[in-house]
PDB file of N, CA and C in Angstrom:
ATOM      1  N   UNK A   1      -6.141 -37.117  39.243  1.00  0.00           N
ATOM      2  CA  UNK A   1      -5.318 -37.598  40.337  1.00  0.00           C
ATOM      3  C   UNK A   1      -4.256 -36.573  40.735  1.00  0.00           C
ATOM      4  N   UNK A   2      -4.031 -35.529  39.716  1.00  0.00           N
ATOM      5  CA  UNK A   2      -2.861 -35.025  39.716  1.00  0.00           C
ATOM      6  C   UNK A   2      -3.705 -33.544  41.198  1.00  0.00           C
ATOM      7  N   UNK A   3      -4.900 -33.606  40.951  1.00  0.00           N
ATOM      8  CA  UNK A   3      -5.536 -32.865  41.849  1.00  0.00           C
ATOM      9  C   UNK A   3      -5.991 -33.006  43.163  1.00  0.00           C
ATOM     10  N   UNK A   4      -5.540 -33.841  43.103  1.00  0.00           N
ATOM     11  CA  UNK A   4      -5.788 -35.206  44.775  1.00  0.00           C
ATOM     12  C   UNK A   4      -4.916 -35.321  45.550  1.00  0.00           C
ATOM     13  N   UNK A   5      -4.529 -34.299  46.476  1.00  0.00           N
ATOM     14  CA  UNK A   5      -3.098 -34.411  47.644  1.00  0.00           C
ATOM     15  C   UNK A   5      -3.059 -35.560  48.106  1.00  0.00           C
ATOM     16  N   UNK A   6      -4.040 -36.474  48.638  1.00  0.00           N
ATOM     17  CA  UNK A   6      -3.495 -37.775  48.984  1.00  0.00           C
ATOM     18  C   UNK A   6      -2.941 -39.070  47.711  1.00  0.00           C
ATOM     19  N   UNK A   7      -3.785 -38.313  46.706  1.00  0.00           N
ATOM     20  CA  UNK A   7      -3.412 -39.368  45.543  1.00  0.00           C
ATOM     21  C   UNK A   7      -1.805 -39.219  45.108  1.00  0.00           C
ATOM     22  N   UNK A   8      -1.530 -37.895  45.262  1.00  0.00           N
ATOM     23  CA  UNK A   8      -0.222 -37.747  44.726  1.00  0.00           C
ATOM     24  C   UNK A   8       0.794 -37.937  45.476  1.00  0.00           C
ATOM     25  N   UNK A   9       0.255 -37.663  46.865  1.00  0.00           N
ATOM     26  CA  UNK A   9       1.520 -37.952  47.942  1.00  0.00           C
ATOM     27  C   UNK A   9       1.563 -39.623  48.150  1.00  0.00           C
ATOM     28  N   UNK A  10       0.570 -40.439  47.875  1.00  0.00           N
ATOM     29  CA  UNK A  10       0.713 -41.358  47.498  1.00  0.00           C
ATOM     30  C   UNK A  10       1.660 -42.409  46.799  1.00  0.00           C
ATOM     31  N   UNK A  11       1.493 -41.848  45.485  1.00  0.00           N
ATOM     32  CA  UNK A  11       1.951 -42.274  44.445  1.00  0.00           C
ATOM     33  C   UNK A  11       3.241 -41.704  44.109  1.00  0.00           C
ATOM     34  N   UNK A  12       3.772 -40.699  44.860  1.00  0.00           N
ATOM     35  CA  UNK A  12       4.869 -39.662  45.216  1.00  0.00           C
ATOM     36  C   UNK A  12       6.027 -40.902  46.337  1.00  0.00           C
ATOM     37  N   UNK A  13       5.059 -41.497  47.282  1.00  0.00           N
ATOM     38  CA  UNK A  13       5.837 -42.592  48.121  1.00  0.00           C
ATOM     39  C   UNK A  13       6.059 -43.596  47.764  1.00  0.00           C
ATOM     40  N   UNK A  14       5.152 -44.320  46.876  1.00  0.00           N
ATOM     41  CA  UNK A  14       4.696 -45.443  45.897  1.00  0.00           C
ATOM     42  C   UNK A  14       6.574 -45.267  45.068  1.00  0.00           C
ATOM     43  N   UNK A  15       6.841 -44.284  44.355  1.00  0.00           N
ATOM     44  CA  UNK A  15       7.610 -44.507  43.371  1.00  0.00           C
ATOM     45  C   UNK A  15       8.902 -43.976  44.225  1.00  0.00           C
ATOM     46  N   UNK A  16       9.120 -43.558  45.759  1.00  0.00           N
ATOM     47  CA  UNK A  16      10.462 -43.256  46.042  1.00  0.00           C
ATOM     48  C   UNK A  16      10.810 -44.553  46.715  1.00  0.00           C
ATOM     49  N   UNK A  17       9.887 -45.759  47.073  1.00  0.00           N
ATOM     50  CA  UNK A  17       9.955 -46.748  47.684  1.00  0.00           C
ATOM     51  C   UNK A  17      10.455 -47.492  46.728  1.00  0.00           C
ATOM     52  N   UNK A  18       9.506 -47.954  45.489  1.00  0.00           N
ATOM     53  CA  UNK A  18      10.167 -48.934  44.641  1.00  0.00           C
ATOM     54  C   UNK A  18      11.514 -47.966  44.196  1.00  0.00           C
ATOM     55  N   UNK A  19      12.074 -47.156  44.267  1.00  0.00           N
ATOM     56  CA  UNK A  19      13.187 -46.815  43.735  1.00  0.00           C
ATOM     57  C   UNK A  19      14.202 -47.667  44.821  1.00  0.00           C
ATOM     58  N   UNK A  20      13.754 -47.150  45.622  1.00  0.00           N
ATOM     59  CA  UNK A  20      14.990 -47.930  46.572  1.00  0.00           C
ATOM     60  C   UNK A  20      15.316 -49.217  46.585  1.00  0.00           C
ATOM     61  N   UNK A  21      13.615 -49.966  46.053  1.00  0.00           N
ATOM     62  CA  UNK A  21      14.165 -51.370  46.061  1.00  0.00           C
ATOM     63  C   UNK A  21      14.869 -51.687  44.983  1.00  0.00           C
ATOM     64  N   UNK A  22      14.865 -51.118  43.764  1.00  0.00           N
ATOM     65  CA  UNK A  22      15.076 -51.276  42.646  1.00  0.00           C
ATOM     66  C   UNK A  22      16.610 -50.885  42.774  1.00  0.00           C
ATOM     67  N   UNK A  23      16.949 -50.167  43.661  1.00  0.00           N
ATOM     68  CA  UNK A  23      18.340 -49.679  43.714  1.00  0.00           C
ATOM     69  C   UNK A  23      19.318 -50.837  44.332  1.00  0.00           C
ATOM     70  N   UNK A  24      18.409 -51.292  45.680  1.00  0.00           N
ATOM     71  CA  UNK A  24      18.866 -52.972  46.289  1.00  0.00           C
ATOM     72  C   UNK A  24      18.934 -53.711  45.438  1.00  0.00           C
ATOM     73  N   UNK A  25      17.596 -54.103  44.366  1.00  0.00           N
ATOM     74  CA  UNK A  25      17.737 -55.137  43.253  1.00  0.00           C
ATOM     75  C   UNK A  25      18.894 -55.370  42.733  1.00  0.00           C
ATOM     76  N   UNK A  26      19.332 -53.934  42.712  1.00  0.00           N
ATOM     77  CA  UNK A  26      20.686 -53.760  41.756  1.00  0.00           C
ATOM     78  C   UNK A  26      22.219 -54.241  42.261  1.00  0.00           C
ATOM     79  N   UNK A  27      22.370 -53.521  43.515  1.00  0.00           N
ATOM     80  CA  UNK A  27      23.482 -53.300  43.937  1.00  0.00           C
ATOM     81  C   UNK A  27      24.020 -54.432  44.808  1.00  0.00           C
ATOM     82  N   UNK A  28      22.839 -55.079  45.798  1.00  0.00           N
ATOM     83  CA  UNK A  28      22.487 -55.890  46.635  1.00  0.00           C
ATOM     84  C   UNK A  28      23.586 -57.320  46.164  1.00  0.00           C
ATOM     85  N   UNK A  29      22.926 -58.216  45.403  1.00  0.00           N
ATOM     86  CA  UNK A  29      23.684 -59.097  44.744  1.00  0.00           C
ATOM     87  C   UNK A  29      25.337 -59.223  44.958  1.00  0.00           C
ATOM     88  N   UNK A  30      25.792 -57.933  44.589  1.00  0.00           N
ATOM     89  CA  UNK A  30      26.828 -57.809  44.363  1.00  0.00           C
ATOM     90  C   UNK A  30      27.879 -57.970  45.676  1.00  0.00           C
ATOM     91  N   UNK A  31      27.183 -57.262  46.466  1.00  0.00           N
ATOM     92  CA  UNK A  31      27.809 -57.305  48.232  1.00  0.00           C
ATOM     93  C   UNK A  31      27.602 -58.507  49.040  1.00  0.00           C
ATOM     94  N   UNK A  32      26.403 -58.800  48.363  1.00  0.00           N
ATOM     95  CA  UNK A  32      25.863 -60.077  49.579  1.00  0.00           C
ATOM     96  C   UNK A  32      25.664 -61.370  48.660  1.00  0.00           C
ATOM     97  N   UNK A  33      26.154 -62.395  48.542  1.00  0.00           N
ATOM     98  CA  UNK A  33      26.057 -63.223  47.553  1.00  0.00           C
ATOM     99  C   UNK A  33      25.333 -64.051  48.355  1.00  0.00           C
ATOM    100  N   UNK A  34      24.977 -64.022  49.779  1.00  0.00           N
ATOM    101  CA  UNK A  34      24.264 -65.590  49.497  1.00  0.00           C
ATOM    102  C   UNK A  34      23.064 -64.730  50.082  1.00  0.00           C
ATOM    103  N   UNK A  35      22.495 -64.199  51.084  1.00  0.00           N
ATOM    104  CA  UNK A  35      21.324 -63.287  51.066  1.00  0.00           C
ATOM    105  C   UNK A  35      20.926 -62.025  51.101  1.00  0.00           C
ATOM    106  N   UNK A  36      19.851 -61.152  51.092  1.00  0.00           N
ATOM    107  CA  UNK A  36      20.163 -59.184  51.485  1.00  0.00           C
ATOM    108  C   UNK A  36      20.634 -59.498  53.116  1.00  0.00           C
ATOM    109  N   UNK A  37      21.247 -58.235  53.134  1.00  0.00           N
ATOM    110  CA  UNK A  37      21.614 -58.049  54.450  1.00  0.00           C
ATOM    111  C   UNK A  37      21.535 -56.523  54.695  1.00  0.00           C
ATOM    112  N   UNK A  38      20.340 -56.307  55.390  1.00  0.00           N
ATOM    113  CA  UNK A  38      20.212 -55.095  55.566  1.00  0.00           C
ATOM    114  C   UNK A  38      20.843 -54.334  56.884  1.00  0.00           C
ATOM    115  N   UNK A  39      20.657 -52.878  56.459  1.00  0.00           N
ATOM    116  CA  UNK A  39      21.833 -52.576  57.620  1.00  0.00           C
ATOM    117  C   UNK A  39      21.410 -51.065  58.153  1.00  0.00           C
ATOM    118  N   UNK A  40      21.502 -50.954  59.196  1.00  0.00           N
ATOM    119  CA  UNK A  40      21.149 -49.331  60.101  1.00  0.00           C
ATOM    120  C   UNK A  40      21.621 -48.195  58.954  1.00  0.00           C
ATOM    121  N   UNK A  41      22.386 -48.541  58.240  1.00  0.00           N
ATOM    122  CA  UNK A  41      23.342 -47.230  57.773  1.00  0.00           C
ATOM    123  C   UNK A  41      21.919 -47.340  56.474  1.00  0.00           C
ATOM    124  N   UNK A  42      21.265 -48.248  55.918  1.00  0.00           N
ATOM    125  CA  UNK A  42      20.854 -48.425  54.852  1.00  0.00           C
ATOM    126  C   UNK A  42      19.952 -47.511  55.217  1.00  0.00           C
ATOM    127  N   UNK A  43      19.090 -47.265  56.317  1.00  0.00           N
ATOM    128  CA  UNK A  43      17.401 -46.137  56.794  1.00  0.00           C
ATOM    129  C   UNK A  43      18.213 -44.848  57.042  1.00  0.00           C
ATOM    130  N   UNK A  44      19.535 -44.743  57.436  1.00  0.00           N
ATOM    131  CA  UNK A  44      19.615 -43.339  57.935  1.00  0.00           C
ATOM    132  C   UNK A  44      20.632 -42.492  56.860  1.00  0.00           C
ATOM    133  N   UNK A  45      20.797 -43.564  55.741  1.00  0.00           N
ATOM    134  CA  UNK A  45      21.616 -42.680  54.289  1.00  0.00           C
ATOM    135  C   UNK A  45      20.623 -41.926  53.923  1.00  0.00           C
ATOM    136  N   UNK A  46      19.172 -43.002  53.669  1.00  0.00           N
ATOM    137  CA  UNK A  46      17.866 -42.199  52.904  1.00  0.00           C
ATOM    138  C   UNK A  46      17.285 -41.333  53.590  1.00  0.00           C
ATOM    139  N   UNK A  47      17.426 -41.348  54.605  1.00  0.00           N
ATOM    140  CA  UNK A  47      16.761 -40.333  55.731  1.00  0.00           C
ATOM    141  C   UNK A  47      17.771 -38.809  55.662  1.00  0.00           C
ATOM    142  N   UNK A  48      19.042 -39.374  55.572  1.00  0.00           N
ATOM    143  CA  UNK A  48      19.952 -38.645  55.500  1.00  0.00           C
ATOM    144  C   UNK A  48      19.847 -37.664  54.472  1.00  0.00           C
ATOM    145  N   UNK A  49      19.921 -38.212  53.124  1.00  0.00           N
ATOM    146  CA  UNK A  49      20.231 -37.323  51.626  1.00  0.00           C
ATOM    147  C   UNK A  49      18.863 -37.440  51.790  1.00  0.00           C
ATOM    148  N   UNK A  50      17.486 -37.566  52.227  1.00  0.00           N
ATOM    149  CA  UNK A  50      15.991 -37.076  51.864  1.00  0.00           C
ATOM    150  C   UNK A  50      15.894 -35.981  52.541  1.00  0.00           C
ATOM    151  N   UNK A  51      16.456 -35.819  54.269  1.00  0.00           N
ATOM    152  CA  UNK A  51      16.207 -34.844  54.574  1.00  0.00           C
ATOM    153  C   UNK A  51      16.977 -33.414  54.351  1.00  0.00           C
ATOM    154  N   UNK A  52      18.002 -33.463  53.386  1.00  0.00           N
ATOM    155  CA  UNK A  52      18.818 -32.756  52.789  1.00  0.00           C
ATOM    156  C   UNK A  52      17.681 -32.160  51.420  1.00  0.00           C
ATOM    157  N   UNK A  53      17.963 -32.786  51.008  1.00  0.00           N
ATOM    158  CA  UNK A  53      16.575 -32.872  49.838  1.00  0.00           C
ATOM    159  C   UNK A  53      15.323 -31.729  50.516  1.00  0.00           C
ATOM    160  N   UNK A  54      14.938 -31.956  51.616  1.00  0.00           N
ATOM    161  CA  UNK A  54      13.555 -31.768  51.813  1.00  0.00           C
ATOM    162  C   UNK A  54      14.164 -30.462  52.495  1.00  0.00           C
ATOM    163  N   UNK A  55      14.982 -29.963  53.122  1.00  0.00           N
ATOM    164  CA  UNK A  55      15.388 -28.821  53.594  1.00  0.00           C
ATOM    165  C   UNK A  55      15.725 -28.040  52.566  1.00  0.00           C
ATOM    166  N   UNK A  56      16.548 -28.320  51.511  1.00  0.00           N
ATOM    167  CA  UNK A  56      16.703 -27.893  50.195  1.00  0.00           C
ATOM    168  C   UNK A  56      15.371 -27.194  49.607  1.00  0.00           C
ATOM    169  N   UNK A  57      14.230 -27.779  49.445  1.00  0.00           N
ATOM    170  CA  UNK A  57      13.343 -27.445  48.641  1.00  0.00           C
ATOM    171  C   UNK A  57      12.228 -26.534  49.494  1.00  0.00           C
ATOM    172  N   UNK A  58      12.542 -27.234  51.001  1.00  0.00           N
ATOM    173  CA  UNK A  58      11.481 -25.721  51.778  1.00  0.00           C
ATOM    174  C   UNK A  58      11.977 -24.727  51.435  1.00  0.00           C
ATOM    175  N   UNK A  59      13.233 -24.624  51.596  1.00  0.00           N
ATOM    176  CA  UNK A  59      14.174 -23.248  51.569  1.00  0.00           C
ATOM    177  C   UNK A  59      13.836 -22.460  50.307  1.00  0.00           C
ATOM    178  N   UNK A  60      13.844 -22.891  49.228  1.00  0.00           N
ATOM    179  CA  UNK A  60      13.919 -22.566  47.833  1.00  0.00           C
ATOM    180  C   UNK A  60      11.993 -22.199  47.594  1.00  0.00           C
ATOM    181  N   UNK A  61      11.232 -23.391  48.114  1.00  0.00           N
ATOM    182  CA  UNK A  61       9.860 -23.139  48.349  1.00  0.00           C
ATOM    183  C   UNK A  61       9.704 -21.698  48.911  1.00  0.00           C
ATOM    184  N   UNK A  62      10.080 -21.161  50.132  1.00  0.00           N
ATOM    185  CA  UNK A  62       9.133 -20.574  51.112  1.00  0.00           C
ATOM    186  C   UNK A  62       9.734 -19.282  50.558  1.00  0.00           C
ATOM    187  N   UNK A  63      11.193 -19.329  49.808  1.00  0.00           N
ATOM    188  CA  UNK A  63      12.059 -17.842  49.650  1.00  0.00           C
ATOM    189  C   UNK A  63      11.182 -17.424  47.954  1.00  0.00           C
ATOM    190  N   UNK A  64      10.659 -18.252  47.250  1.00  0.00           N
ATOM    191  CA  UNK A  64      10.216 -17.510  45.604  1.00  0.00           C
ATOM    192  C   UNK A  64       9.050 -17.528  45.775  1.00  0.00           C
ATOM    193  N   UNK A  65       8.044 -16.741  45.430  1.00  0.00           N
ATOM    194  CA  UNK A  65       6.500 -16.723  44.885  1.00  0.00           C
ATOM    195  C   UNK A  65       6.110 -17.897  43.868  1.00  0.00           C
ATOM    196  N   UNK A  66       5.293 -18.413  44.229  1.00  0.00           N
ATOM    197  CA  UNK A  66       4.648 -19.963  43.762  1.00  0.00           C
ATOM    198  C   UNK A  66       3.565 -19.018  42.375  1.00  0.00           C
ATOM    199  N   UNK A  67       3.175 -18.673  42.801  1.00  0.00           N
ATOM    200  CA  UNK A  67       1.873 -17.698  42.248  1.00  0.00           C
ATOM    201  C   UNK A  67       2.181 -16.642  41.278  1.00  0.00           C
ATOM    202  N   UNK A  68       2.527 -16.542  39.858  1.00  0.00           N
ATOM    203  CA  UNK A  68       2.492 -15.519  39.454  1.00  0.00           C
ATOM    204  C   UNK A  68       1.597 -14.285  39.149  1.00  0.00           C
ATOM    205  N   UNK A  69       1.907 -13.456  40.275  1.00  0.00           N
ATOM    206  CA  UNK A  69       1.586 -12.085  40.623  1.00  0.00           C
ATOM    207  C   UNK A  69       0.982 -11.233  39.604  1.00  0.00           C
ATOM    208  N   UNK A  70       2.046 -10.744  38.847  1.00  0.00           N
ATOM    209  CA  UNK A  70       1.610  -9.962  37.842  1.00  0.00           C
ATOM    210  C   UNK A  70       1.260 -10.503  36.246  1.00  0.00           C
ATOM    211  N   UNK A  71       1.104 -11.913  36.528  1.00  0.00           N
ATOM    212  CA  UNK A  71       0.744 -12.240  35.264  1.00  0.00           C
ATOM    213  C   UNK A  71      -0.844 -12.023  34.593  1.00  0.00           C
ATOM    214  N   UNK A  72      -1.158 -11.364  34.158  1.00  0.00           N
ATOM    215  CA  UNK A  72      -2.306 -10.871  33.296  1.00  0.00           C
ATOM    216  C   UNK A  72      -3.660 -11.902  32.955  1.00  0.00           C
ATOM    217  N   UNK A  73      -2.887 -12.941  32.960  1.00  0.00           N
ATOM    218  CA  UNK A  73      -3.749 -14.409  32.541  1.00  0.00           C
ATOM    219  C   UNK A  73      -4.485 -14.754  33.395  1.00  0.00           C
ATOM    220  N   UNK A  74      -4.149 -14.392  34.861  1.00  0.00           N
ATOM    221  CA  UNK A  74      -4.103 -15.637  36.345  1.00  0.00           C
ATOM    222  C   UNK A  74      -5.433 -15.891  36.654  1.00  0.00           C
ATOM    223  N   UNK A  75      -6.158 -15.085  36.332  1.00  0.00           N
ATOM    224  CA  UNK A  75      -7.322 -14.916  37.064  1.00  0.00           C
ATOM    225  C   UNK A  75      -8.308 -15.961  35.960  1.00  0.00           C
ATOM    226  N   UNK A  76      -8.227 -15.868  34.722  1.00  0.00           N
ATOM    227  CA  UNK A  76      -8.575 -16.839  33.740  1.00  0.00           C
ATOM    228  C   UNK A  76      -7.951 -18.173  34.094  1.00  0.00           C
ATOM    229  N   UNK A  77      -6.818 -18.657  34.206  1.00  0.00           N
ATOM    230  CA  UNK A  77      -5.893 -19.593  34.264  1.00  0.00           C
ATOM    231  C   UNK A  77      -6.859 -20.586  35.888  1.00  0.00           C
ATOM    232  N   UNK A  78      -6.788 -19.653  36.848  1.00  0.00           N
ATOM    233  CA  UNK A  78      -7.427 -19.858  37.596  1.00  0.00           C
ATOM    234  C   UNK A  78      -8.754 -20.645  37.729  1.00  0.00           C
ATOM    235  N   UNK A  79      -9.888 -19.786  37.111  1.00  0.00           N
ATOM    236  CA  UNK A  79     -10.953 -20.217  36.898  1.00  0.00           C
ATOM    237  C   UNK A  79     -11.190 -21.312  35.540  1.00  0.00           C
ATOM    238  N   UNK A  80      -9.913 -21.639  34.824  1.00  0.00           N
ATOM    239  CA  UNK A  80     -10.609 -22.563  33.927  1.00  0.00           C
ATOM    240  C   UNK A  80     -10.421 -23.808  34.370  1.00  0.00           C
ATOM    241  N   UNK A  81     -11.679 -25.131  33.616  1.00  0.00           N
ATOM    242  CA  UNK A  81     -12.161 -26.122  34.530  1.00  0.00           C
ATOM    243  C   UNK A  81     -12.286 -26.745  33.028  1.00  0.00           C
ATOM    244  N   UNK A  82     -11.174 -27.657  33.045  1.00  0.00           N
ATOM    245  CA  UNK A  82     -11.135 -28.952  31.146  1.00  0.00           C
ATOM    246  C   UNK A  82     -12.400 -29.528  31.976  1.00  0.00           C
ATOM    247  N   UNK A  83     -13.453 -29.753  30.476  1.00  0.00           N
ATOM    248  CA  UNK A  83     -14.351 -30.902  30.522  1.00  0.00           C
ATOM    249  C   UNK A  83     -14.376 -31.732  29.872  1.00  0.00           C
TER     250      UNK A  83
END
């Protein structure tokens, strides 16, 4: 699965979603005692600090080599296939 771009981006959304609810589970209660009350500011915080996040990591992505170059191994590392 871990080799499956849709499986992982998946399961990548799967677990940033229940985080959030799990974060409401939490906090929710406390503000709103008799039901949730959701709110504009609540989609554009996560949108907010995600797309901070996600600019963060292109940046850091696109500026280092993913691929080590001169490593001696790569070409083995490469071609091996667990059965």
């Amino acid at each position: 699965s871990k080799r499956n771009v849709f499986v992982l981006a998946l399961s990548a959304v799967w677990l940033l979603v229940m985080r959030w609810v799990d974060l409401y589970w939490l906090v929710l209660p406390n503000l709103h005692k008799h039901a949730p009350h959701f709110s504009w500011m609540d989609l554009t915080t996560m949108i907010g600090v995600g797309g901070i996040f996600v600019w963060r990591f292109w940046a850091l992505w696109t500026k280092n080599v993913l691929i080590p170059i001169n490593d001696p191994g790569l070409k083995q590392s490469i071609e091996f296939v667990n059965n």
